[in-house]
Every structure is written in C-alpha cells, then in structure tokens.
PDB file of N, CA and C in Angstrom:
ATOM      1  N   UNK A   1      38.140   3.557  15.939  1.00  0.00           N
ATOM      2  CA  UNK A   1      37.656   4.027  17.206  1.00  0.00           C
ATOM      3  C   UNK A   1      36.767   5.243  16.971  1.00  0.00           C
ATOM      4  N   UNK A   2      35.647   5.197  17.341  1.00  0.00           N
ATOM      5  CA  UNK A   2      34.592   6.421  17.304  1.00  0.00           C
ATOM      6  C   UNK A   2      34.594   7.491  18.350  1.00  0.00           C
ATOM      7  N   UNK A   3      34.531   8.481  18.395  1.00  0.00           N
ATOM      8  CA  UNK A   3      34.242   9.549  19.156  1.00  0.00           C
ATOM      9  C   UNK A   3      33.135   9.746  19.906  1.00  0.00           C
ATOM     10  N   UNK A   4      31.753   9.012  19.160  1.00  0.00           N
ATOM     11  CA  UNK A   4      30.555   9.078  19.470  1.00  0.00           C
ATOM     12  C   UNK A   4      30.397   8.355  20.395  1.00  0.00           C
ATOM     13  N   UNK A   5      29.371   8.685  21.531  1.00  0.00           N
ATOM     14  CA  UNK A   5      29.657   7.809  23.091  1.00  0.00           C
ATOM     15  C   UNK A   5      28.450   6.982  22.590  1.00  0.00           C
ATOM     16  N   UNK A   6      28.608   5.987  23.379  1.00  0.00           N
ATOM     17  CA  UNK A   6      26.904   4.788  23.286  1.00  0.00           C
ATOM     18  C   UNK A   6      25.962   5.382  23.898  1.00  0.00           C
ATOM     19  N   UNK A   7      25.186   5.421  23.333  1.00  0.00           N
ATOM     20  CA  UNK A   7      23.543   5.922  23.360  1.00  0.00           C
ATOM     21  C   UNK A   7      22.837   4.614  23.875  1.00  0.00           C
ATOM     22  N   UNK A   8      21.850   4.977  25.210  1.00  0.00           N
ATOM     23  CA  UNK A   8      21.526   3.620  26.108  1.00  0.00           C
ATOM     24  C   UNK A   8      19.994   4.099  26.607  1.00  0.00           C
ATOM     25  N   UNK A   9      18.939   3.310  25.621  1.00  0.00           N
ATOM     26  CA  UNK A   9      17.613   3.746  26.187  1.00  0.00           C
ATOM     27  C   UNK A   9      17.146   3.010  27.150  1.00  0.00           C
ATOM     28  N   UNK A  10      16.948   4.027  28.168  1.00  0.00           N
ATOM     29  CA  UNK A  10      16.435   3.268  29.193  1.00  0.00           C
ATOM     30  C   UNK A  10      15.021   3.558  29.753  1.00  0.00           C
ATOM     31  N   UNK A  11      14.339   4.230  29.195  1.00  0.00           N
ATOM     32  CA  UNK A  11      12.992   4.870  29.403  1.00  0.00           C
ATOM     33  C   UNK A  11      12.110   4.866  28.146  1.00  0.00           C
ATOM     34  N   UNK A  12      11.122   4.693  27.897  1.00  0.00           N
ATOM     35  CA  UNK A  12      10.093   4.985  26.845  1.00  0.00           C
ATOM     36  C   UNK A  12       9.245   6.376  27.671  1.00  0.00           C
ATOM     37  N   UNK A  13       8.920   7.395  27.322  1.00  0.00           N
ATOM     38  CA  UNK A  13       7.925   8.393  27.638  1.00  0.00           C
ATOM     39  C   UNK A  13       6.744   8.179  26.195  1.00  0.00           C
ATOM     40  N   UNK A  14       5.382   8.824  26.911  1.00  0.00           N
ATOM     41  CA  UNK A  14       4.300   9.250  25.692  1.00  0.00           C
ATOM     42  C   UNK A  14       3.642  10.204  26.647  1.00  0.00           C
ATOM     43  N   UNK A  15       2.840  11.286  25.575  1.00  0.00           N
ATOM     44  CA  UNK A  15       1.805  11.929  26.203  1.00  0.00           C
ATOM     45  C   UNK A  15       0.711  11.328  27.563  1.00  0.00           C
ATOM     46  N   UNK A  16       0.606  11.897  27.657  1.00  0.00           N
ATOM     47  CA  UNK A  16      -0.925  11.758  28.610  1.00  0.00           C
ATOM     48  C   UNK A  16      -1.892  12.376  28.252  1.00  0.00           C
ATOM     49  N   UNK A  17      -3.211  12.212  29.013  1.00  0.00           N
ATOM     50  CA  UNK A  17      -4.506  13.004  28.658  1.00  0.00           C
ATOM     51  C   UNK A  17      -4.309  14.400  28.730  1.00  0.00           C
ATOM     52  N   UNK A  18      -3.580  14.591  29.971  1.00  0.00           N
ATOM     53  CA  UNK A  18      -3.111  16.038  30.194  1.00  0.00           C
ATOM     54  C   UNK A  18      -2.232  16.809  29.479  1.00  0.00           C
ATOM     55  N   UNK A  19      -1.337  15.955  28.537  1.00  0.00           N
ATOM     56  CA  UNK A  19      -0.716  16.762  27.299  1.00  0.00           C
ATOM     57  C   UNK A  19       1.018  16.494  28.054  1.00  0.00           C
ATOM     58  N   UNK A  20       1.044  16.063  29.454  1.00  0.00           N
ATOM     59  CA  UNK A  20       2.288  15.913  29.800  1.00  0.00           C
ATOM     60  C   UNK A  20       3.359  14.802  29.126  1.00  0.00           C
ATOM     61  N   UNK A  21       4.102  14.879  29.410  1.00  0.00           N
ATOM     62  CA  UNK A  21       5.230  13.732  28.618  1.00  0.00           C
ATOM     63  C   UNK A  21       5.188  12.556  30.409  1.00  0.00           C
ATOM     64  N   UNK A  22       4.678  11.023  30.480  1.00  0.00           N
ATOM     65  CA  UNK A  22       4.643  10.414  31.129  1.00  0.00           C
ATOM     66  C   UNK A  22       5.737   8.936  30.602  1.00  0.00           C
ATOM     67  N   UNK A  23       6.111   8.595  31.613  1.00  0.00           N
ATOM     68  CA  UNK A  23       6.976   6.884  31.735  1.00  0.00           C
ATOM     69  C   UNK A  23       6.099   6.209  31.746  1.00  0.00           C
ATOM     70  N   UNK A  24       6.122   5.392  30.987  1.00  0.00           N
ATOM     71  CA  UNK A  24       5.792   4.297  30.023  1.00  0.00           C
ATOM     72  C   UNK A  24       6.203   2.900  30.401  1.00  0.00           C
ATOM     73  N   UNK A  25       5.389   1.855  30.745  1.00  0.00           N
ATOM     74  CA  UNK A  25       6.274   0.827  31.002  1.00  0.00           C
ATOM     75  C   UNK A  25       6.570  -0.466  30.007  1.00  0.00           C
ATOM     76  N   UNK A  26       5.488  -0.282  28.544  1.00  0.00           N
ATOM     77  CA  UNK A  26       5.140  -0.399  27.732  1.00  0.00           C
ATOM     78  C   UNK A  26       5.539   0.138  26.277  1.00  0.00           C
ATOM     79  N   UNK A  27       6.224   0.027  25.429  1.00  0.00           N
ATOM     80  CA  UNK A  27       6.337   0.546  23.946  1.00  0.00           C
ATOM     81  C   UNK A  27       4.992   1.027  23.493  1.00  0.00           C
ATOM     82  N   UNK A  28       5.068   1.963  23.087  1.00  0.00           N
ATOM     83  CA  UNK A  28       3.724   2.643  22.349  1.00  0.00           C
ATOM     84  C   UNK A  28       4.394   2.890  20.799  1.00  0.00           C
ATOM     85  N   UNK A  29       3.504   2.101  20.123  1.00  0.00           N
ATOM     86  CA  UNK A  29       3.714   1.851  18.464  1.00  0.00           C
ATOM     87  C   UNK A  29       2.322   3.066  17.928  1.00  0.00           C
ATOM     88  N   UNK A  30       3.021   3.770  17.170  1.00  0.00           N
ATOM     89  CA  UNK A  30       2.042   4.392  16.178  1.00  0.00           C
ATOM     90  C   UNK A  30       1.885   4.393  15.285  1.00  0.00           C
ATOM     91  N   UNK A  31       1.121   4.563  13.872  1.00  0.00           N
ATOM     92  CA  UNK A  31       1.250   4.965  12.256  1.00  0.00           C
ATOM     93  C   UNK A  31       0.656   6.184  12.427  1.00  0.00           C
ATOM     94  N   UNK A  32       0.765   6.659  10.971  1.00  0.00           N
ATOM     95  CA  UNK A  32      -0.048   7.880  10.628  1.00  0.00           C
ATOM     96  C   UNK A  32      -1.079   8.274  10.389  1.00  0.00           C
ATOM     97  N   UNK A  33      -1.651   6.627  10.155  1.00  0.00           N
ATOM     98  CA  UNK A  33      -3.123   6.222  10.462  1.00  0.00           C
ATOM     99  C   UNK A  33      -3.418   6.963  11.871  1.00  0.00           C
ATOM    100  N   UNK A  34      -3.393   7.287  12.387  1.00  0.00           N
ATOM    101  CA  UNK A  34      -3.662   7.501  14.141  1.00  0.00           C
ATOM    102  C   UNK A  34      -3.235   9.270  13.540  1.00  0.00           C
ATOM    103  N   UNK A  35      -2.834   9.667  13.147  1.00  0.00           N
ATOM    104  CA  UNK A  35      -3.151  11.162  12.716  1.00  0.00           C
ATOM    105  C   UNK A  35      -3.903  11.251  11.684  1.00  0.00           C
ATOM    106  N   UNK A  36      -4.555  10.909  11.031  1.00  0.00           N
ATOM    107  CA  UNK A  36      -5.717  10.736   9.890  1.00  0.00           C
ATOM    108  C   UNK A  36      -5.019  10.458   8.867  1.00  0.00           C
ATOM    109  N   UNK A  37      -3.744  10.053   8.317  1.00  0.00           N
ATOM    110  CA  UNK A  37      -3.281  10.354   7.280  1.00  0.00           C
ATOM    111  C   UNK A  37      -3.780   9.133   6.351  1.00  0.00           C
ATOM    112  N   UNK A  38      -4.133   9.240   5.388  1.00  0.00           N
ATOM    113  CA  UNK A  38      -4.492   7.880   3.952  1.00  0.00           C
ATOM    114  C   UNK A  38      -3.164   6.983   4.201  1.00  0.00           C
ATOM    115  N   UNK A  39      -2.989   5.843   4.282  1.00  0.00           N
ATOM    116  CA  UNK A  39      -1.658   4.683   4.426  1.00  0.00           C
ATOM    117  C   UNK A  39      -2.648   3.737   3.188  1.00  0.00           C
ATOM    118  N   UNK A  40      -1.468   3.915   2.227  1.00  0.00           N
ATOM    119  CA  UNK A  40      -1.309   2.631   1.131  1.00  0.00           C
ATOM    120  C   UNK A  40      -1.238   1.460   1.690  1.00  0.00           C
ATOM    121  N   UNK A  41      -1.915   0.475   1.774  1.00  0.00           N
ATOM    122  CA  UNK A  41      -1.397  -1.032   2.076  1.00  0.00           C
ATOM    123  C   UNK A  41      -1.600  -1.757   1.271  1.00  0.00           C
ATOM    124  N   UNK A  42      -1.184  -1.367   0.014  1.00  0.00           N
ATOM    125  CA  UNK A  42      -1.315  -2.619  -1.289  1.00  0.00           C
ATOM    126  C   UNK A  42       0.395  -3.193  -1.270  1.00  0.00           C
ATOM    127  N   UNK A  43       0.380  -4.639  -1.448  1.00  0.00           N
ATOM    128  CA  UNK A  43       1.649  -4.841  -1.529  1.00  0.00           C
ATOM    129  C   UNK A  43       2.820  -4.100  -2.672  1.00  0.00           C
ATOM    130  N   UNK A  44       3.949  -3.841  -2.579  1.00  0.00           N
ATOM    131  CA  UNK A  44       3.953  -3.156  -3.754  1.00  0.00           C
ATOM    132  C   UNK A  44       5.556  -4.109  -4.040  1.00  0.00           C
ATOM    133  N   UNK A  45       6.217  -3.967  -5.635  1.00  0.00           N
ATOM    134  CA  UNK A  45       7.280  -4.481  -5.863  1.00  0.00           C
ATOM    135  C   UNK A  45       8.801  -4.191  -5.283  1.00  0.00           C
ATOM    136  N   UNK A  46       9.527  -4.756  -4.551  1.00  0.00           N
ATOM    137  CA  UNK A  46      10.898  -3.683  -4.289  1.00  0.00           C
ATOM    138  C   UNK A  46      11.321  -4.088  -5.550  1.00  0.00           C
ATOM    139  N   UNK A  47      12.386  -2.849  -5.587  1.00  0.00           N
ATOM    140  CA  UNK A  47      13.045  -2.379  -6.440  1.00  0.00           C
ATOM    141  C   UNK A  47      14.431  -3.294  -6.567  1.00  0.00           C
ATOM    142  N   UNK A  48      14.564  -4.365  -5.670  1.00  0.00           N
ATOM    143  CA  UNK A  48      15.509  -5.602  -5.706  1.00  0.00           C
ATOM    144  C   UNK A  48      15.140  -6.386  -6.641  1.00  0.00           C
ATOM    145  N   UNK A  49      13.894  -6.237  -7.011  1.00  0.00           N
ATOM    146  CA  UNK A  49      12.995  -7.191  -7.748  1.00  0.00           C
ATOM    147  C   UNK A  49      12.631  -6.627  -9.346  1.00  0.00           C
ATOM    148  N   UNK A  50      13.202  -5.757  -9.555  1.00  0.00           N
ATOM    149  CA  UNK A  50      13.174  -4.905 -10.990  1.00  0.00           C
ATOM    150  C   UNK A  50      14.213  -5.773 -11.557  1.00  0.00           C
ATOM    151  N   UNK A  51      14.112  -6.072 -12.895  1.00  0.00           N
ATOM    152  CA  UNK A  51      14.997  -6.535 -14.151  1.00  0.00           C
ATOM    153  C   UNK A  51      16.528  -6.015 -13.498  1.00  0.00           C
ATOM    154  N   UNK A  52      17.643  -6.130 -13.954  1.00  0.00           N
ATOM    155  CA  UNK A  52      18.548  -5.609 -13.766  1.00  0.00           C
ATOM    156  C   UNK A  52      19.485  -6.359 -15.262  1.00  0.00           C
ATOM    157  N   UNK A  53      20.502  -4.936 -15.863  1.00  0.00           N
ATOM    158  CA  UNK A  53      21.407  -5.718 -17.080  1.00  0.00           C
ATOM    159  C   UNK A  53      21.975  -6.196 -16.388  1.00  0.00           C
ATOM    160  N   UNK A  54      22.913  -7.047 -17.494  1.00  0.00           N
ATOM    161  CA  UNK A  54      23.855  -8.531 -17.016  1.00  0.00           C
ATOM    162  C   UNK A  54      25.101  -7.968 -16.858  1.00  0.00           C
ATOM    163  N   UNK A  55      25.801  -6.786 -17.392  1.00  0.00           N
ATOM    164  CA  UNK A  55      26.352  -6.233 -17.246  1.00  0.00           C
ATOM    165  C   UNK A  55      26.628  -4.753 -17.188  1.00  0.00           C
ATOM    166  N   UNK A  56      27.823  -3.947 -17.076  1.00  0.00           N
ATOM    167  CA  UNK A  56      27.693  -2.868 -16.833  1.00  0.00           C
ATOM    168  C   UNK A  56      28.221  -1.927 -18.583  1.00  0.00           C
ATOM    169  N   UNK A  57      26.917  -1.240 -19.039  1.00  0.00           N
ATOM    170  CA  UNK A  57      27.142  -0.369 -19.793  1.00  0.00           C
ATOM    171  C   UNK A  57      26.066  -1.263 -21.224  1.00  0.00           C
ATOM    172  N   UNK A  58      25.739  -2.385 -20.600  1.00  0.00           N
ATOM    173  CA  UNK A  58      24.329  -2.678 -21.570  1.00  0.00           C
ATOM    174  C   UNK A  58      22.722  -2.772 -21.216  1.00  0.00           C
ATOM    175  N   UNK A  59      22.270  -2.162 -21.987  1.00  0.00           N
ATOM    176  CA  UNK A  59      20.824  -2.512 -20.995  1.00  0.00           C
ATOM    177  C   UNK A  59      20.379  -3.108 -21.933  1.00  0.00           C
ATOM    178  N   UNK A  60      20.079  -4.634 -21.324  1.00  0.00           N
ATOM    179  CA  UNK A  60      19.351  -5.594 -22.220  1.00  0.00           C
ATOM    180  C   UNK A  60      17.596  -5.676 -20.884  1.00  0.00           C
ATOM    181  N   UNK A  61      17.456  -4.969 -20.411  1.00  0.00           N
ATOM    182  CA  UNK A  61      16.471  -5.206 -19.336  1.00  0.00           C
ATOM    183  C   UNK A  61      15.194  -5.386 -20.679  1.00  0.00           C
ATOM    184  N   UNK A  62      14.310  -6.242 -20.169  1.00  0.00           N
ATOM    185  CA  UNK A  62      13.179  -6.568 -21.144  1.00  0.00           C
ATOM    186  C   UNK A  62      12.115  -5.229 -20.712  1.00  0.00           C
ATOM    187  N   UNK A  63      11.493  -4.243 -22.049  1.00  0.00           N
ATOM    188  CA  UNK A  63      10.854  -3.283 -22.279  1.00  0.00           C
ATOM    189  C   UNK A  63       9.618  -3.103 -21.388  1.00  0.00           C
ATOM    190  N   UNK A  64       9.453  -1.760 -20.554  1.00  0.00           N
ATOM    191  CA  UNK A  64       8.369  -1.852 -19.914  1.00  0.00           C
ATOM    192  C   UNK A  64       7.372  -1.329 -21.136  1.00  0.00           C
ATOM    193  N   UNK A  65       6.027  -2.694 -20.674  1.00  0.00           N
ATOM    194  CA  UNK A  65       4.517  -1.912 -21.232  1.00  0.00           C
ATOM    195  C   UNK A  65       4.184  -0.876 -20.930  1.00  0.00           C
ATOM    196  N   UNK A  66       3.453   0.214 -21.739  1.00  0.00           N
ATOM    197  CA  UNK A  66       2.574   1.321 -20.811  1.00  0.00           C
ATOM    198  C   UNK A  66       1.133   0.679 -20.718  1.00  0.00           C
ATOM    199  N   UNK A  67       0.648   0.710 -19.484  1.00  0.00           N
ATOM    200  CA  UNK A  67      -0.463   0.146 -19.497  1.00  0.00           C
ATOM    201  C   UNK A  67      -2.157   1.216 -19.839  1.00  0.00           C
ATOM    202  N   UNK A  68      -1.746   2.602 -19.803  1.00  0.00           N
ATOM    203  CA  UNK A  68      -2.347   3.123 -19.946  1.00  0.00           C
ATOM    204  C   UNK A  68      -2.108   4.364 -20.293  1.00  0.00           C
ATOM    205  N   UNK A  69      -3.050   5.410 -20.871  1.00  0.00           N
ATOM    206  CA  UNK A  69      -2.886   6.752 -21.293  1.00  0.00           C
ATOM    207  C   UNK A  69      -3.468   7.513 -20.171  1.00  0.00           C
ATOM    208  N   UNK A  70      -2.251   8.356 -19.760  1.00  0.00           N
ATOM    209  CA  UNK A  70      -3.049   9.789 -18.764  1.00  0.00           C
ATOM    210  C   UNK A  70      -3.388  10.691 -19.393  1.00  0.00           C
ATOM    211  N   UNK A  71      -3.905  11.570 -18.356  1.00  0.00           N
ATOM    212  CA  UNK A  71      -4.481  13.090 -18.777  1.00  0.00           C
ATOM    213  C   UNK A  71      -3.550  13.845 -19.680  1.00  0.00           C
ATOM    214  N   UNK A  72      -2.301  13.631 -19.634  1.00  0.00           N
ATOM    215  CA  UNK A  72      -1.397  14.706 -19.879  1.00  0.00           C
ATOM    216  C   UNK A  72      -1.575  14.813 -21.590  1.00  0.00           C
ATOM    217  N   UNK A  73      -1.435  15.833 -22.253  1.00  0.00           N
ATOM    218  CA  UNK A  73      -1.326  16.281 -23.936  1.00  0.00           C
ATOM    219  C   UNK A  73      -0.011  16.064 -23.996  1.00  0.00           C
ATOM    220  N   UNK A  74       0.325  15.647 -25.458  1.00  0.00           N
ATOM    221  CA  UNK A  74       1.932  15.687 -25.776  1.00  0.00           C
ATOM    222  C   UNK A  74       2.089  17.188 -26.028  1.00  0.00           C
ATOM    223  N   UNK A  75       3.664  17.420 -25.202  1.00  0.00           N
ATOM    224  CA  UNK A  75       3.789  18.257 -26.526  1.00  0.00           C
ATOM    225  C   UNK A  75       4.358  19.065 -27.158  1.00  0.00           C
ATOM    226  N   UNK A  76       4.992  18.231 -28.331  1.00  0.00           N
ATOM    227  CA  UNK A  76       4.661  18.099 -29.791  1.00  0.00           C
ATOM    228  C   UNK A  76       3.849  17.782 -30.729  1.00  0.00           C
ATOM    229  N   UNK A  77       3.573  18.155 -31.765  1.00  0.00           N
ATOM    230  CA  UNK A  77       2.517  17.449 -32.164  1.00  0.00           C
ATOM    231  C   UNK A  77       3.399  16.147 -33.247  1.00  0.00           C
ATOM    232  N   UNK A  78       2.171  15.168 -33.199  1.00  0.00           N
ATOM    233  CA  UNK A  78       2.674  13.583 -33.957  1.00  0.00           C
ATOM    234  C   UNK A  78       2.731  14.368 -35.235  1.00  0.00           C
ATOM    235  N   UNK A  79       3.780  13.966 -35.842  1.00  0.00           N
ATOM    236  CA  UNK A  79       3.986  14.940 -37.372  1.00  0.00           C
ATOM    237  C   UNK A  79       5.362  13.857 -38.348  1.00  0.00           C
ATOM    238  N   UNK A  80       4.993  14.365 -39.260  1.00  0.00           N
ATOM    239  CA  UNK A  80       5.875  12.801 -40.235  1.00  0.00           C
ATOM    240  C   UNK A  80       7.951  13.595 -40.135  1.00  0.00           C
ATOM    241  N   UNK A  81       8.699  13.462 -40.426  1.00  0.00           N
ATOM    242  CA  UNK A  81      10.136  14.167 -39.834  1.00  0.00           C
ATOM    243  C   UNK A  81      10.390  15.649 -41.392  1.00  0.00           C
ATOM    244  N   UNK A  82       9.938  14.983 -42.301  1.00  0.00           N
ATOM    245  CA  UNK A  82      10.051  16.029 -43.324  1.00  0.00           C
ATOM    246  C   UNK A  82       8.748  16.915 -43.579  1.00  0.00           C
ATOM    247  N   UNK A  83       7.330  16.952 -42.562  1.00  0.00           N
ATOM    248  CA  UNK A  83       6.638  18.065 -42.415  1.00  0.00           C
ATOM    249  C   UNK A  83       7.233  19.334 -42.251  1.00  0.00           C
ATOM    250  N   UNK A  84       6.505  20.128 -42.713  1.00  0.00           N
ATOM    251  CA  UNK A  84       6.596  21.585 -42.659  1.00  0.00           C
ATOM    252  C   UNK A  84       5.883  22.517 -42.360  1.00  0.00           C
ATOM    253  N   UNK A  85       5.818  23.610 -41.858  1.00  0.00           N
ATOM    254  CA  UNK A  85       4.524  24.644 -41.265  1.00  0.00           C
ATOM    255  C   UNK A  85       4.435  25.139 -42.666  1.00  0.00           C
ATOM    256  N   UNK A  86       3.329  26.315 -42.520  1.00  0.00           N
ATOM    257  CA  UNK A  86       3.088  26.596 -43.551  1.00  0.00           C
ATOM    258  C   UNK A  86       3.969  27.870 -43.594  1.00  0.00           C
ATOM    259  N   UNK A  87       4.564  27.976 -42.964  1.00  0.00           N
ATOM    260  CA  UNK A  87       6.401  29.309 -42.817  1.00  0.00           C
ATOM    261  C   UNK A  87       7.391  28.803 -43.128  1.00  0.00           C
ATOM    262  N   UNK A  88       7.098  27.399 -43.545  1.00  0.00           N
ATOM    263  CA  UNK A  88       8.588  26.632 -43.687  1.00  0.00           C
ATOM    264  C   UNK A  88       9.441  26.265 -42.888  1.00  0.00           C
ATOM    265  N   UNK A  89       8.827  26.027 -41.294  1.00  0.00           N
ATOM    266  CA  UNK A  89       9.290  25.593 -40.790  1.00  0.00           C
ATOM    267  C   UNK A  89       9.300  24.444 -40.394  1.00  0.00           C
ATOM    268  N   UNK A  90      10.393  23.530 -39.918  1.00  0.00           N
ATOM    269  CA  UNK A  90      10.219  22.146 -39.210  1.00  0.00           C
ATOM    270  C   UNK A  90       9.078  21.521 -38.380  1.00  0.00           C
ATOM    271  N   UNK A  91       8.031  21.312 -38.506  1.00  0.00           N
ATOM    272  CA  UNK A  91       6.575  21.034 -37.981  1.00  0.00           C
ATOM    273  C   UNK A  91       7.031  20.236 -36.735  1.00  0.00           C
ATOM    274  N   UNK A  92       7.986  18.993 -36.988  1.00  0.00           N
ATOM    275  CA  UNK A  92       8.629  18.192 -36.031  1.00  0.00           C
ATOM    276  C   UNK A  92       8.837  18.420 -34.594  1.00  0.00           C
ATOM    277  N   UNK A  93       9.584  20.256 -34.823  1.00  0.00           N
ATOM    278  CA  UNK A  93      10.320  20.600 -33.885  1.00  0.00           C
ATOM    279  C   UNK A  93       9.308  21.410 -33.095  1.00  0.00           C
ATOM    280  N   UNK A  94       8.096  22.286 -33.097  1.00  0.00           N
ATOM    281  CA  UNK A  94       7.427  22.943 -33.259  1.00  0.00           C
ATOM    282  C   UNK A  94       6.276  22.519 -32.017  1.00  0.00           C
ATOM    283  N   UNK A  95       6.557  23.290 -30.797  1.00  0.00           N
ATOM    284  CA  UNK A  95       5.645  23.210 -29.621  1.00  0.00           C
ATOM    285  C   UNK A  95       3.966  23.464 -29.465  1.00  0.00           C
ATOM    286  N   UNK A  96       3.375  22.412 -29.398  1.00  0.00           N
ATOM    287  CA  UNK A  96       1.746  22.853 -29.469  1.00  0.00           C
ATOM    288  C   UNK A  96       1.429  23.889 -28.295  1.00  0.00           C
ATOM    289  N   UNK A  97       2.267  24.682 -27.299  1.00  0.00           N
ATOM    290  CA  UNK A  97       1.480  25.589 -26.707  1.00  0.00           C
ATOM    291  C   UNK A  97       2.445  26.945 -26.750  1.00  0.00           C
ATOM    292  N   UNK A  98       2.723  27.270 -27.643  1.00  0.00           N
ATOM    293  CA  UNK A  98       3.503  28.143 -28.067  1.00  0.00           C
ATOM    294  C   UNK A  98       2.099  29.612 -28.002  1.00  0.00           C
ATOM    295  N   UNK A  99       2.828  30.850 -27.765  1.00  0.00           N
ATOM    296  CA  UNK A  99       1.782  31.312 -28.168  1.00  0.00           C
ATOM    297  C   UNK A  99       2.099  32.336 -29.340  1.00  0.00           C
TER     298      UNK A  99
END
C-alpha cells in the first residue's frame, strides 16, 4: 500500500504570445531543436545490443577494433621494458610531460 495519492492530469497549459501560461486543448510536443540546440539523429547501437560474456566472471566478449587515432599524445613514451634513462632509471615508467 503506497502513501503517495494518484496524480490525475487533467489540463495541458503552454505559453502564449503574451508570455502567459494558457489551456490547451491540444498536447504541445517539443524538442530542443525548437530552442536551437544541435539533436543527433544518426541511428545509434543500444547497449542491449553490445556482446555480452556467457557467464559471470569471464569475459570472452570478441575484442573491440580501434578504428582510429585521436589527437591525444601518449603518455608514456613506447620504450622496450629493460630501457633505461640515461640516470638509470626505468625509461618504461617515466612520464613524457614531466617537467
């Protein structure tokens, strides 16, 4: 049993020219398109539709491609595991924006 009473719409209101709140006899549908905003409409994948493992605590999901390289710098720098600085240190471990 809920506490919460039923909620019962019985009116639609929208603006008017005059900026007032008016009754409506009609649903008024909007997007954000109608405030200038950019709206994506490329279809896109749900996430129902992603690989999923067969069970719980293996991931056999088949490897995503990268399809491309961004702007971004690594970083570390690509370095072999037994490089060394010229201080003797671990080259591996060693941040390219260090200052």
């Amino acid at each position: 049993m809920s506490d919460r009473p039923e909620i019962e719409i019985q009116r639609q209101t929208a603006f008017g020219d005059d900026g007032q709140l008016e009754v409506t006899e009609t649903s008024v549908e909007t997007s954000l398109e109608d405030f200038g905003a950019d709206v994506d409409h490329r279809d896109r994948d749900s996430r129902l539709d992603q690989p999923e493992a067969c069970e719980f605590g293996v991931d056999d999901r088949p490897e995503v491609e990268q399809t491309s390289e961004g702007d971004q710098s690594t970083l570390f720098a690509d370095t072999d595991e037994d490089q060394q600085t010229l201080a003797g240190d671990d080259a591996a471990a060693r941040c390219l924006f260090e200052e």
